[in-house]
PDB file of N, CA and C in Angstrom:
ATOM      1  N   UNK A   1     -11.315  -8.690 -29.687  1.00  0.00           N
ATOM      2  CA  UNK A   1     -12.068  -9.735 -30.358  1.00  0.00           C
ATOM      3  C   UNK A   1     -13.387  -9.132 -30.858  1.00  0.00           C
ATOM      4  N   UNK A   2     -13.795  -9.792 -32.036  1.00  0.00           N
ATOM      5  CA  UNK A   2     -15.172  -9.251 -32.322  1.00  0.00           C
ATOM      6  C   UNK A   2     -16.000 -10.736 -33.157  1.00  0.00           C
ATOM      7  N   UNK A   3     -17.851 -10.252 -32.912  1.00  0.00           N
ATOM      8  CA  UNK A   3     -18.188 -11.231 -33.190  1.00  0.00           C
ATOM      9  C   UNK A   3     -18.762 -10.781 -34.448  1.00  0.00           C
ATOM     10  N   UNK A   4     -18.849 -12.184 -34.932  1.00  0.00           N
ATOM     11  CA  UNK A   4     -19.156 -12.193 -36.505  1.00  0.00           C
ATOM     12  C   UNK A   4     -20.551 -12.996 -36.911  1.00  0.00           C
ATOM     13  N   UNK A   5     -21.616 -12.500 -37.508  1.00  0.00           N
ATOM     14  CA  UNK A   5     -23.070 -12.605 -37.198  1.00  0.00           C
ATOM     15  C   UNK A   5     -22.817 -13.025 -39.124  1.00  0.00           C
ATOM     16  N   UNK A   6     -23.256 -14.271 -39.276  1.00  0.00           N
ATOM     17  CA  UNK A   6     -23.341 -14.529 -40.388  1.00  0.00           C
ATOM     18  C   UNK A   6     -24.437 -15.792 -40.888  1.00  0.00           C
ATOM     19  N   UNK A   7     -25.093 -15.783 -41.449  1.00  0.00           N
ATOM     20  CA  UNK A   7     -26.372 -16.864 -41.989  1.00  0.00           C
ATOM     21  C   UNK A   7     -26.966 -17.628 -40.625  1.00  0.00           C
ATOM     22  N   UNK A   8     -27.979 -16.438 -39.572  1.00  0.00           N
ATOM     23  CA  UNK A   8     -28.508 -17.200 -38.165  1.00  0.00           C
ATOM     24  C   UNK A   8     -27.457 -17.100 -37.569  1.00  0.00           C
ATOM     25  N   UNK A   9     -26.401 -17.301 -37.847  1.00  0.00           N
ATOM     26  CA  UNK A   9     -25.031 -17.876 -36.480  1.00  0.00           C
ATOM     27  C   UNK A   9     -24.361 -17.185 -36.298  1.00  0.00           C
ATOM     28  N   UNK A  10     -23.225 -17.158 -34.990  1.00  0.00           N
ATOM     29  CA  UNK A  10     -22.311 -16.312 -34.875  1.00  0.00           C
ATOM     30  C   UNK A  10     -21.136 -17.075 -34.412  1.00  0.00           C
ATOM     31  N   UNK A  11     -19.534 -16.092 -34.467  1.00  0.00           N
ATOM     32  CA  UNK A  11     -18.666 -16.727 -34.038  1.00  0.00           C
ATOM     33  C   UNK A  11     -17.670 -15.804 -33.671  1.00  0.00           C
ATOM     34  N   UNK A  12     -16.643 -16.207 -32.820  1.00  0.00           N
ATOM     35  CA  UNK A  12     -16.074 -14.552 -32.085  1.00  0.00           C
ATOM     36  C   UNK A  12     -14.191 -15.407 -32.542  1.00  0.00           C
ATOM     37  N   UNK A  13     -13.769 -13.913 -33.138  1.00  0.00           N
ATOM     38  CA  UNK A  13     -12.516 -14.010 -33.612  1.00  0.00           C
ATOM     39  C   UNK A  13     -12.091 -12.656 -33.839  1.00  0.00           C
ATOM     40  N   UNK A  14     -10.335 -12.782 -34.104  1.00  0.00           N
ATOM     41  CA  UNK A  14      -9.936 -11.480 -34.109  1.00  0.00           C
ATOM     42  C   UNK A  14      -9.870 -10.472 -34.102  1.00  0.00           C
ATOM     43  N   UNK A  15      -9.910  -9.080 -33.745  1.00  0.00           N
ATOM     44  CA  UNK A  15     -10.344  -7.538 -34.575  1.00  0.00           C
ATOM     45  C   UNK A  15      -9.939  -7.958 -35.807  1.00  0.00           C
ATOM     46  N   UNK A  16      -8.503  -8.372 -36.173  1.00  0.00           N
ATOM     47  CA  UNK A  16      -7.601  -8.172 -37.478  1.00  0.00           C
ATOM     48  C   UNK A  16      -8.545  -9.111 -38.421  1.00  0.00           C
ATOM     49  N   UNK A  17      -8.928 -10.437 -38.223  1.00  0.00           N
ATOM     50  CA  UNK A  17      -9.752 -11.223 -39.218  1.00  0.00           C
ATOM     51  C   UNK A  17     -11.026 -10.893 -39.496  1.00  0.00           C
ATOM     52  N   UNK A  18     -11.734 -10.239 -37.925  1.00  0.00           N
ATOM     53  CA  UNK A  18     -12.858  -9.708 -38.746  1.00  0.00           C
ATOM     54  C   UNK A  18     -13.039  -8.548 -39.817  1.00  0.00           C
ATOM     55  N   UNK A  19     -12.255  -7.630 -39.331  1.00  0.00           N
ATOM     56  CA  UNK A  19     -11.787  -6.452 -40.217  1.00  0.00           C
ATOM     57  C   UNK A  19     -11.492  -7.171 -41.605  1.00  0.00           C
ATOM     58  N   UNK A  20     -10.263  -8.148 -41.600  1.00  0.00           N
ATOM     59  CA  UNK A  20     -10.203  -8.447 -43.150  1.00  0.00           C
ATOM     60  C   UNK A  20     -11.420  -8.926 -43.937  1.00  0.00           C
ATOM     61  N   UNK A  21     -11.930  -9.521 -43.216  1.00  0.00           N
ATOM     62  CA  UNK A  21     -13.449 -10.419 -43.239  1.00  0.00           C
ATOM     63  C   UNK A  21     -14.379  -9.357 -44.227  1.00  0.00           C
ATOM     64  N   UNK A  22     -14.486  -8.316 -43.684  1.00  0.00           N
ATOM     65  CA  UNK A  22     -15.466  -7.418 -44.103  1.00  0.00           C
ATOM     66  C   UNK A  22     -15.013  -6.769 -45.008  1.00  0.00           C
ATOM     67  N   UNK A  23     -13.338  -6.476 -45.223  1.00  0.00           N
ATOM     68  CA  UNK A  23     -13.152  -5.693 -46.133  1.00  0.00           C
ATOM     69  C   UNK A  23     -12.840  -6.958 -47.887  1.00  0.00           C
ATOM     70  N   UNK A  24     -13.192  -8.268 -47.354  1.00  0.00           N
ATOM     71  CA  UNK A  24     -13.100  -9.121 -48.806  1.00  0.00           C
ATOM     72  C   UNK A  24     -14.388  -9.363 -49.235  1.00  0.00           C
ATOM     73  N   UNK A  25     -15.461  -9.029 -48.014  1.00  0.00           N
ATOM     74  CA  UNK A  25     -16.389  -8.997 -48.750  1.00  0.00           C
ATOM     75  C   UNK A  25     -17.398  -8.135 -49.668  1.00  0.00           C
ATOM     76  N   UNK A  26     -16.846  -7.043 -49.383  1.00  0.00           N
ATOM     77  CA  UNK A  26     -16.841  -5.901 -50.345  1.00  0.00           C
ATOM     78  C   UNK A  26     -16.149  -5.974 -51.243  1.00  0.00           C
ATOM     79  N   UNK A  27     -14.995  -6.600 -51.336  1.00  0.00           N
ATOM     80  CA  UNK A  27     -14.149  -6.269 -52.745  1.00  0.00           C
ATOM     81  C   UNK A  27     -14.861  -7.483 -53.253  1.00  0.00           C
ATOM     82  N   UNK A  28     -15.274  -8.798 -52.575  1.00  0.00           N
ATOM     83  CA  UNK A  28     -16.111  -9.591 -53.569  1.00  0.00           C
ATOM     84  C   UNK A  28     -17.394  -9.239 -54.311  1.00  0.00           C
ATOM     85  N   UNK A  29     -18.126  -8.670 -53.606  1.00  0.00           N
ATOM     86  CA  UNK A  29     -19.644  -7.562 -54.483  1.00  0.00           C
ATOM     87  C   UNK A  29     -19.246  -7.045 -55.166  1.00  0.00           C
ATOM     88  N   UNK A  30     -18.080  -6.172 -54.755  1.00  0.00           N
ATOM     89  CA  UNK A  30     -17.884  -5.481 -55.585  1.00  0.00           C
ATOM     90  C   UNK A  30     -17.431  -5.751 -57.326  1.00  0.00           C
ATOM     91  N   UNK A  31     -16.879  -7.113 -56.955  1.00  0.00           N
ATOM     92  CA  UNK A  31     -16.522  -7.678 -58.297  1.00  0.00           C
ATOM     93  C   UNK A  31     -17.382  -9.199 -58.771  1.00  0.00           C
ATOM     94  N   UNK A  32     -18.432  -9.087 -58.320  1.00  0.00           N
ATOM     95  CA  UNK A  32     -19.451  -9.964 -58.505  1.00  0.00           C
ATOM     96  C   UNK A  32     -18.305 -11.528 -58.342  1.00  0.00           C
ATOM     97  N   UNK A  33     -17.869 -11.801 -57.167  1.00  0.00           N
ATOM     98  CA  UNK A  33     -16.964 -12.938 -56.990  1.00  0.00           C
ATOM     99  C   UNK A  33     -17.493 -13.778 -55.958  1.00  0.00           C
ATOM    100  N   UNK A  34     -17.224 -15.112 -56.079  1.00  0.00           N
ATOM    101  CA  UNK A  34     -17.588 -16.080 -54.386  1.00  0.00           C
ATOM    102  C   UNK A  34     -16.192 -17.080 -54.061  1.00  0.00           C
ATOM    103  N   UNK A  35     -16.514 -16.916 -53.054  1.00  0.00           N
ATOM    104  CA  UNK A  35     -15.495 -18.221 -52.659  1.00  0.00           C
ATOM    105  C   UNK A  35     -15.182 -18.257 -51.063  1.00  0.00           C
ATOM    106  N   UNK A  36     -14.928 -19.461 -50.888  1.00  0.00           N
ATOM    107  CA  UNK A  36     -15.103 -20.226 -49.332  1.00  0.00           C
ATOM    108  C   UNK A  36     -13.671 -19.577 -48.905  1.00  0.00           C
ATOM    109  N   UNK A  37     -14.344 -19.536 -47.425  1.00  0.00           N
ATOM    110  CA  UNK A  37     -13.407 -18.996 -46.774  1.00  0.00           C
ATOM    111  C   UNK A  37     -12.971 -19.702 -45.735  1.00  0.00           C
ATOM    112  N   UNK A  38     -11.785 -19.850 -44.898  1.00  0.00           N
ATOM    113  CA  UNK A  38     -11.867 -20.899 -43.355  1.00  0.00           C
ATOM    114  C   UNK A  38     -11.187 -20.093 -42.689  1.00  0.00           C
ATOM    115  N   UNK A  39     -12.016 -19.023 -41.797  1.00  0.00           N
ATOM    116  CA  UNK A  39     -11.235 -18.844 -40.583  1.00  0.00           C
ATOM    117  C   UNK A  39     -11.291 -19.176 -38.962  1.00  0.00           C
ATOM    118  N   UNK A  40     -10.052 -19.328 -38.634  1.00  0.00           N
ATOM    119  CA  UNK A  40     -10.156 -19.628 -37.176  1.00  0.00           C
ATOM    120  C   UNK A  40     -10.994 -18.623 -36.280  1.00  0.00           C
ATOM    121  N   UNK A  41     -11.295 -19.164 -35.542  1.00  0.00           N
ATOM    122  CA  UNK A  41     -12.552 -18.808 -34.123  1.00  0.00           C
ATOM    123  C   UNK A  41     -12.392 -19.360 -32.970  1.00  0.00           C
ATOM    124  N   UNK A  42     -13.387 -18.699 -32.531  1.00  0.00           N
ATOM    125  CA  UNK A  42     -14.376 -19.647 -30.793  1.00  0.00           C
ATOM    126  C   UNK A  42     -15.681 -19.282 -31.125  1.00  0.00           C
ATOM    127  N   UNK A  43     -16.333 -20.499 -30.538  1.00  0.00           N
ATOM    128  CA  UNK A  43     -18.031 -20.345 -30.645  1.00  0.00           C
ATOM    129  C   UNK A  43     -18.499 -19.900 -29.270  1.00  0.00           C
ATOM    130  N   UNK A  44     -19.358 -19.900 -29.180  1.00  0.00           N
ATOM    131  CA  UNK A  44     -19.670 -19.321 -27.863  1.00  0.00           C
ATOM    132  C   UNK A  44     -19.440 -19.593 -27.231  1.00  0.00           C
ATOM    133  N   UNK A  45     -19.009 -21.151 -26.604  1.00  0.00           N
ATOM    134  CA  UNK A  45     -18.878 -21.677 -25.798  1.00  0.00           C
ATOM    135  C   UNK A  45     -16.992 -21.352 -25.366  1.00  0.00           C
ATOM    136  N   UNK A  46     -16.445 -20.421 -26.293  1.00  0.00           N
ATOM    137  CA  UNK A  46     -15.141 -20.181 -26.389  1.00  0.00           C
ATOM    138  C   UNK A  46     -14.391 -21.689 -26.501  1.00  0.00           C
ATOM    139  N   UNK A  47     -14.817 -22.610 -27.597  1.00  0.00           N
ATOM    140  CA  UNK A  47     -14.094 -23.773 -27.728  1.00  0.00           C
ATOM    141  C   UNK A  47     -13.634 -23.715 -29.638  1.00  0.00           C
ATOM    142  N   UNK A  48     -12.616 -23.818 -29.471  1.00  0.00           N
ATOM    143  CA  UNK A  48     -11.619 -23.324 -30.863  1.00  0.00           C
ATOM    144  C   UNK A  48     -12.428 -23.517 -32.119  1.00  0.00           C
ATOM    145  N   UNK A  49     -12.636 -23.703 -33.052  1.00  0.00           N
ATOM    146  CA  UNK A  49     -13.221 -23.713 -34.324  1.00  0.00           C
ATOM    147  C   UNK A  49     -12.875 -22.837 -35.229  1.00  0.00           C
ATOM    148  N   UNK A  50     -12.882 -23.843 -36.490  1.00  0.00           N
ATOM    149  CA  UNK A  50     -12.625 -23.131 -38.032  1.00  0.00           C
ATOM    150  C   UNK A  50     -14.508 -23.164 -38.911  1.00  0.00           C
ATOM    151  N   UNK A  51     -14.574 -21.929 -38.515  1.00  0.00           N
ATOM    152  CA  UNK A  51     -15.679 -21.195 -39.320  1.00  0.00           C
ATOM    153  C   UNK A  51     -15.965 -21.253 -41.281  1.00  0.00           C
ATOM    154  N   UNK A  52     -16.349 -21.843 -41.454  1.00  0.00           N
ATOM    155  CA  UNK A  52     -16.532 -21.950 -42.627  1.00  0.00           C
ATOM    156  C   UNK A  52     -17.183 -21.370 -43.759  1.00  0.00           C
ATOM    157  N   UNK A  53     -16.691 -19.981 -44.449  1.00  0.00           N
ATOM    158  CA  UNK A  53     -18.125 -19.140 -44.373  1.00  0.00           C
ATOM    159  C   UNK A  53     -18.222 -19.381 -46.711  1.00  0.00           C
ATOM    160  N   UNK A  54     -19.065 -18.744 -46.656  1.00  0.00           N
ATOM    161  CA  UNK A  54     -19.031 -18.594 -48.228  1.00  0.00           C
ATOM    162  C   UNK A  54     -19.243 -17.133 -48.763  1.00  0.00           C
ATOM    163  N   UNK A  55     -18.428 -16.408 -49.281  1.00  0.00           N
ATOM    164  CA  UNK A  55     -18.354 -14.559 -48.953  1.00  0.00           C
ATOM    165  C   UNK A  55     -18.558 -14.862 -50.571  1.00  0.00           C
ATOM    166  N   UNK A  56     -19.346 -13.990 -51.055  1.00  0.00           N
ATOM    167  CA  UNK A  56     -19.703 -13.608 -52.410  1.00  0.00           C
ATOM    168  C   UNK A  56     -20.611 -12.154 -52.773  1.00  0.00           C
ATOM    169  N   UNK A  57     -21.185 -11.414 -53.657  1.00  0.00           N
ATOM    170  CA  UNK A  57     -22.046 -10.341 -53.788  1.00  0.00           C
ATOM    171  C   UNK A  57     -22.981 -10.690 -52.609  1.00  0.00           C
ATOM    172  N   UNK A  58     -23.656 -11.550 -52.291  1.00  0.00           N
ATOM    173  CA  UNK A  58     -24.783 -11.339 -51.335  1.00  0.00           C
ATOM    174  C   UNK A  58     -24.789 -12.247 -50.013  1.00  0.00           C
ATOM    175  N   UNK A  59     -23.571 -11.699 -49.857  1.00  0.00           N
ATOM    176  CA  UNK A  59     -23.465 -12.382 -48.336  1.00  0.00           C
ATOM    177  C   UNK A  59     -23.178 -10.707 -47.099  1.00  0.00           C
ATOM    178  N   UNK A  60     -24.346 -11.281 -46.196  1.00  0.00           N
ATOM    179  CA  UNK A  60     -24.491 -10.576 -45.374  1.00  0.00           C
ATOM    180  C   UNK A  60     -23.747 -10.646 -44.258  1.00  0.00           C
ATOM    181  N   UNK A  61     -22.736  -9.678 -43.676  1.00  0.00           N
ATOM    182  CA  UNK A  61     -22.090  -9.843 -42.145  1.00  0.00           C
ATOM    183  C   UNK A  61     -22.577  -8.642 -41.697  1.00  0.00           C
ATOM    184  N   UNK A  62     -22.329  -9.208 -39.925  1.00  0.00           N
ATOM    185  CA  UNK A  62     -22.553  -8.040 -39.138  1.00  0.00           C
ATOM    186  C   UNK A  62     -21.536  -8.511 -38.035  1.00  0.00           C
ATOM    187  N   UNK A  63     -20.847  -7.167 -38.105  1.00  0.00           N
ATOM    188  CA  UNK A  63     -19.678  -7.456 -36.892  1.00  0.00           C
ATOM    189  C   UNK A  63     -19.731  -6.626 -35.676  1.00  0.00           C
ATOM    190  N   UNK A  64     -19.749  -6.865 -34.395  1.00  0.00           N
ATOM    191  CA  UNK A  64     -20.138  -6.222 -33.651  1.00  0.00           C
ATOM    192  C   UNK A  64     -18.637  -6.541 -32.524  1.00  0.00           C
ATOM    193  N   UNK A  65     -18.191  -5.969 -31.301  1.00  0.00           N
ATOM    194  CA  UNK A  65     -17.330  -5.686 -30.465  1.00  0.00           C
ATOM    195  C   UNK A  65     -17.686  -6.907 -29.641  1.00  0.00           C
ATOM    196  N   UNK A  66     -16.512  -7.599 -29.175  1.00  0.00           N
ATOM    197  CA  UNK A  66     -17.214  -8.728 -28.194  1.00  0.00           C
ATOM    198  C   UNK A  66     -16.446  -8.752 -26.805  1.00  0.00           C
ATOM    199  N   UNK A  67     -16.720  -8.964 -25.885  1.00  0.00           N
ATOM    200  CA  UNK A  67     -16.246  -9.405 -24.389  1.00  0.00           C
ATOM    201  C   UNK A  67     -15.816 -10.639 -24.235  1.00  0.00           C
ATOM    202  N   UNK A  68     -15.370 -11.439 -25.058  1.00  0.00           N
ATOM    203  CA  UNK A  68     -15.151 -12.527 -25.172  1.00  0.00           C
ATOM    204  C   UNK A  68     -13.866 -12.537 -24.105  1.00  0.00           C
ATOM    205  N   UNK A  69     -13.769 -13.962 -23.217  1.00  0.00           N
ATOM    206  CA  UNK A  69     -12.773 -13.485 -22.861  1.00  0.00           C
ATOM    207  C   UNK A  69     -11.755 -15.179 -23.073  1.00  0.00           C
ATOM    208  N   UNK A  70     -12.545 -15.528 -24.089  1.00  0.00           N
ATOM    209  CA  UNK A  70     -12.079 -17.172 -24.313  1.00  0.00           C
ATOM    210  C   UNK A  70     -10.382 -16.636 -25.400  1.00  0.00           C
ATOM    211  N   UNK A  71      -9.460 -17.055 -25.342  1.00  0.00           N
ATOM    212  CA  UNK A  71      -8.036 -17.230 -25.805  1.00  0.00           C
ATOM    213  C   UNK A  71      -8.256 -16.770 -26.981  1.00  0.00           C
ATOM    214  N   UNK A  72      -7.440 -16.151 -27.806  1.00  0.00           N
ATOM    215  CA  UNK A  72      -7.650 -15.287 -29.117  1.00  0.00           C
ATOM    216  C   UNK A  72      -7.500 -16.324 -30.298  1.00  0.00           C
ATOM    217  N   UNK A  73      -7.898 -17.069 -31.222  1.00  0.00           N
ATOM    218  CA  UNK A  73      -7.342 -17.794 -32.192  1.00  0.00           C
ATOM    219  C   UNK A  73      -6.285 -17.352 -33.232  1.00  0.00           C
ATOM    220  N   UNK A  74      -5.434 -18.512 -33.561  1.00  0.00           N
ATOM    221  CA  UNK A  74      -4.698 -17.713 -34.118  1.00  0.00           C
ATOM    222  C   UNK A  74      -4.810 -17.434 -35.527  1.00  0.00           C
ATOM    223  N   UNK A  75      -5.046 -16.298 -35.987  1.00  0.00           N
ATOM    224  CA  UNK A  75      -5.803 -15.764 -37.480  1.00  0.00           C
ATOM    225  C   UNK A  75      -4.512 -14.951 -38.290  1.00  0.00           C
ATOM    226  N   UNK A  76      -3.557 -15.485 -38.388  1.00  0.00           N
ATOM    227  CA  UNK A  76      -2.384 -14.254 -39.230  1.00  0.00           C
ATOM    228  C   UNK A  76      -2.120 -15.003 -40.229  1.00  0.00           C
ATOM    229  N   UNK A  77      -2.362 -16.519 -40.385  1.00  0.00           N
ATOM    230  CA  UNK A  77      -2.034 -16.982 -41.900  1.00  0.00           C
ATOM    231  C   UNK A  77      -3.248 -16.540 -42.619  1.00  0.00           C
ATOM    232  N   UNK A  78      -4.505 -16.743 -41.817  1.00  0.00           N
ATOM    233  CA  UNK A  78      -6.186 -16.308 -42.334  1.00  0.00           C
ATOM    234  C   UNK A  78      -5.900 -14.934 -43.232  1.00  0.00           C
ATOM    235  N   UNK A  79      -5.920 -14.037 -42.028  1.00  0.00           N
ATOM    236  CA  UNK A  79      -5.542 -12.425 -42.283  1.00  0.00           C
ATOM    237  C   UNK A  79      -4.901 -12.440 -43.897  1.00  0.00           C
ATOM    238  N   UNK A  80      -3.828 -12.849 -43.373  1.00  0.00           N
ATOM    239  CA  UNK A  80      -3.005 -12.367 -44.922  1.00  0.00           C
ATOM    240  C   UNK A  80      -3.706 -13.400 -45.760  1.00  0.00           C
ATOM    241  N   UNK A  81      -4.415 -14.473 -45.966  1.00  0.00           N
ATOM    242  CA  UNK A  81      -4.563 -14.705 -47.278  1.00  0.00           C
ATOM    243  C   UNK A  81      -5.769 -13.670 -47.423  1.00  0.00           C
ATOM    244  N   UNK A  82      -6.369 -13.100 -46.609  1.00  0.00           N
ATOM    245  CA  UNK A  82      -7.617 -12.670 -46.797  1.00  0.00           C
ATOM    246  C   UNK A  82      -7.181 -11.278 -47.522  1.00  0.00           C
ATOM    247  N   UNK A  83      -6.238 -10.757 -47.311  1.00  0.00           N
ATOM    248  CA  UNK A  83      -5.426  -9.403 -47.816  1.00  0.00           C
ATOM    249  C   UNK A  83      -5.338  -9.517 -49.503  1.00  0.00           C
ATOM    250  N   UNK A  84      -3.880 -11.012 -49.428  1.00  0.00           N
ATOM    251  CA  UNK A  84      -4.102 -11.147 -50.433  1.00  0.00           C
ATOM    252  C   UNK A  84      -5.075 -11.108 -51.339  1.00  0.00           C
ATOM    253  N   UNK A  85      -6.337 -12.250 -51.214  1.00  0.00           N
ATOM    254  CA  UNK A  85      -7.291 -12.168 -51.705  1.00  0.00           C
ATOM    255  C   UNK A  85      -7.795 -11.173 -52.348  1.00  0.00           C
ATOM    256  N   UNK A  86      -8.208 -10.018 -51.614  1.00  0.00           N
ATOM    257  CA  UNK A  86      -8.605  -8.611 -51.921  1.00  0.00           C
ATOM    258  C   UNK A  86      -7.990  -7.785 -52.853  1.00  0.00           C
ATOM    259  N   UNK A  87      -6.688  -7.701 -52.152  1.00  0.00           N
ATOM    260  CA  UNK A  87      -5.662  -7.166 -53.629  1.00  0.00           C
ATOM    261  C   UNK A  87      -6.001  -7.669 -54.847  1.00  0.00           C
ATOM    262  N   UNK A  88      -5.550  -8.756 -55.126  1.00  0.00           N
ATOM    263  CA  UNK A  88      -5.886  -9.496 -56.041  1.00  0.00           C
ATOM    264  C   UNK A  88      -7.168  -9.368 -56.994  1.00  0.00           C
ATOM    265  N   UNK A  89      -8.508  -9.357 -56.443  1.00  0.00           N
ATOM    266  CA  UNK A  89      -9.733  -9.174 -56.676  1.00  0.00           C
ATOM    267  C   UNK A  89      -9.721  -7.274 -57.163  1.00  0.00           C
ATOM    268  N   UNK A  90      -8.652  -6.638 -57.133  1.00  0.00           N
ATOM    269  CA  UNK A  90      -8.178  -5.399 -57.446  1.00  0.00           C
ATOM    270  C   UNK A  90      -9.399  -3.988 -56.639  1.00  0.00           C
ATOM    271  N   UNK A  91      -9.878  -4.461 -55.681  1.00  0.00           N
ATOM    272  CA  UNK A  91     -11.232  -3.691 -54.836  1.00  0.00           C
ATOM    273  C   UNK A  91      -9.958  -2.724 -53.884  1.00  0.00           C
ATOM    274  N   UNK A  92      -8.982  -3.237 -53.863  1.00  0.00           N
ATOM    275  CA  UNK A  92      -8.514  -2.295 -52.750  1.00  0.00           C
ATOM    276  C   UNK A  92      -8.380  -1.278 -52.553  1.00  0.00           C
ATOM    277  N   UNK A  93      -8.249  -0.699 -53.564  1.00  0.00           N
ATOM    278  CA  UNK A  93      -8.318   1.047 -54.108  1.00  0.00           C
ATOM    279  C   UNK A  93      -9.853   1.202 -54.078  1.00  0.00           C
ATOM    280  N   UNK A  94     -10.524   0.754 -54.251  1.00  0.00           N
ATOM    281  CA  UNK A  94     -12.360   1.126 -54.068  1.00  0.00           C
ATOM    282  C   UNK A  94     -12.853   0.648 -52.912  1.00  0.00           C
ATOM    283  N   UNK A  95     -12.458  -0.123 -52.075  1.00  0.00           N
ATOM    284  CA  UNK A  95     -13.053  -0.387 -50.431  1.00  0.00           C
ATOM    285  C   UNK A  95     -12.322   0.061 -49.700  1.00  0.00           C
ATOM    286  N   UNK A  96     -13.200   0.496 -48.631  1.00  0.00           N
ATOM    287  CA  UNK A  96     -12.465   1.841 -47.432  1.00  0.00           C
ATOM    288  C   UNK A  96     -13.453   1.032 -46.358  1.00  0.00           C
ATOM    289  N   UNK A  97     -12.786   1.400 -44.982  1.00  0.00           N
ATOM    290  CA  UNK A  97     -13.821   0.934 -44.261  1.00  0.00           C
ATOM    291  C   UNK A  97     -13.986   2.329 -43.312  1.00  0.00           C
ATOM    292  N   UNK A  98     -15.062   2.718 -43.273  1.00  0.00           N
ATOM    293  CA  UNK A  98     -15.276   4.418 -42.903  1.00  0.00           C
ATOM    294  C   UNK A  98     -15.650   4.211 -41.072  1.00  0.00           C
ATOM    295  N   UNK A  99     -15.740   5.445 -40.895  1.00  0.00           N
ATOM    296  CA  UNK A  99     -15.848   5.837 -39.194  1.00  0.00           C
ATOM    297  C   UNK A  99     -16.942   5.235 -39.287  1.00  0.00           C
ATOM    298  N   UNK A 100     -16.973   4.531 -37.869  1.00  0.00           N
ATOM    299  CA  UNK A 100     -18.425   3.984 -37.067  1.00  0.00           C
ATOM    300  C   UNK A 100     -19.033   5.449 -37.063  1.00  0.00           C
ATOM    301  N   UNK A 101     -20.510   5.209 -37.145  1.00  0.00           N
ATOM    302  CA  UNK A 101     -21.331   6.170 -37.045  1.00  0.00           C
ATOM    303  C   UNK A 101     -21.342   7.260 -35.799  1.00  0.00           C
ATOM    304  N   UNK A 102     -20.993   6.439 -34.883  1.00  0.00           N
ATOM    305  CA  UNK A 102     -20.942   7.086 -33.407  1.00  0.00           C
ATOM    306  C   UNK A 102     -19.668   8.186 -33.536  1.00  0.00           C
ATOM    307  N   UNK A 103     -18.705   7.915 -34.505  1.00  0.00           N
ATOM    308  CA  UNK A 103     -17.640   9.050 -34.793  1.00  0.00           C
ATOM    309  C   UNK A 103     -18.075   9.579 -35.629  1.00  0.00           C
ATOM    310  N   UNK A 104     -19.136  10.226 -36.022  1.00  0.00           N
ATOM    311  CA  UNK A 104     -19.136  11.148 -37.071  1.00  0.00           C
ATOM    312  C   UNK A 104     -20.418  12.152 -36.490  1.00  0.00           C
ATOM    313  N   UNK A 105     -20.074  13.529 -36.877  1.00  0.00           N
ATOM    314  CA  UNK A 105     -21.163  13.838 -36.939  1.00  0.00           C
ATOM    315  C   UNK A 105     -22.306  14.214 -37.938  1.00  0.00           C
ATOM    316  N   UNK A 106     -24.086  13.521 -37.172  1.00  0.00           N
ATOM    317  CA  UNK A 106     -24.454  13.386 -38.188  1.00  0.00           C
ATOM    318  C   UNK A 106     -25.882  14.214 -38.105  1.00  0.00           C
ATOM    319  N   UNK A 107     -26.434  15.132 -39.089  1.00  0.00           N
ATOM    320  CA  UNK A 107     -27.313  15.869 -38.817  1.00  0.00           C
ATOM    321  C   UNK A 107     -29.281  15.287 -38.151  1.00  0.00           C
ATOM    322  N   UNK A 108     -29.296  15.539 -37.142  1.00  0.00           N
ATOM    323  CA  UNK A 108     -30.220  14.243 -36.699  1.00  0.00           C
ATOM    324  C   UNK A 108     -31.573  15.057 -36.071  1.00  0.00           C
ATOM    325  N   UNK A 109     -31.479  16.355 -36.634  1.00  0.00           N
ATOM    326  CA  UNK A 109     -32.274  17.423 -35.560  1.00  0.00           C
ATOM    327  C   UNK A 109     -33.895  17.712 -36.729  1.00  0.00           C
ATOM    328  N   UNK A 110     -33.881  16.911 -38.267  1.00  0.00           N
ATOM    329  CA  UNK A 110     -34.998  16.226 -38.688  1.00  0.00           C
ATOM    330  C   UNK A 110     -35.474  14.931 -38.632  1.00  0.00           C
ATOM    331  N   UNK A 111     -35.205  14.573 -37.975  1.00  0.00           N
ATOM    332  CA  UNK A 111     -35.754  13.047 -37.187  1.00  0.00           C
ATOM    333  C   UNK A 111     -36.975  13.797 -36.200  1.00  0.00           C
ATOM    334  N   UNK A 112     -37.890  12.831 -36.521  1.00  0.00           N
ATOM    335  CA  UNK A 112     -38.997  12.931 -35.218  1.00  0.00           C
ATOM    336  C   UNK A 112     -38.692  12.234 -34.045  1.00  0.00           C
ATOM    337  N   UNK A 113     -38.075  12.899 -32.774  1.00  0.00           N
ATOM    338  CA  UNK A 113     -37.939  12.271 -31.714  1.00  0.00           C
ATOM    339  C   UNK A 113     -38.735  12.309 -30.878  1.00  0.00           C
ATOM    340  N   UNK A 114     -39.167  11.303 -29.721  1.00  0.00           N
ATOM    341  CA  UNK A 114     -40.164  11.663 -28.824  1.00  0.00           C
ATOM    342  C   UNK A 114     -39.897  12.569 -27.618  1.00  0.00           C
TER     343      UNK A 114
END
């Protein structure tokens, strides 16, 4: 599960939906596009909810790993329209989603450390 940090709020759902999540909203910037999205969740309180988001060029997410240990929602009709979507919006060949930073190595020995 991972949580999804979007306008103040957050909400914890799938690896697979957040992953799609992030990769439509790049192919939407990328193609200067908006449009509402509804995917299933849990709020913090791990009580079920459909998240309502609006993904366009300047919508900000931050997805982070969660411990959640509330029941997984179920996100595979979400997922695939969210696939679809993307295809469609033709970004799929231009959005990649690259190694977390922590897998890469990165030259850090000009940084001023204390």
């Amino acid at each position: 599960m991972k949580k999804v940090a979007y306008g103040g709020v957050s909400f914890i759902t799938t690896d697979e939906a957040a992953d799609a999540l992030l990769q439509f909203a790049a192919a939407a910037a990328l193609n200067d596009f908006a449009e509402v999205v509804h995917l299933p969740a849990v709020d913090e309180d791990g009580r079920g909810i459909i998240a309502d988001l609006v993904i366009g060029p300047a919508s900000e997410l931050l997805v982070t790993p969660s411990d959640s240990t509330a029941p997984s929602p179920d996100t595979i009709e979400a997922v695939n329209k969210l696939h679809a979507r993307t295809v469609a919006l033709g970004a799929s060949k231009r959005v990649s989603i690259g190694l977390p930073i922590e897998d890469t190595e990165v030259d850090t020995s000009y940084l001023d450390t204390p």
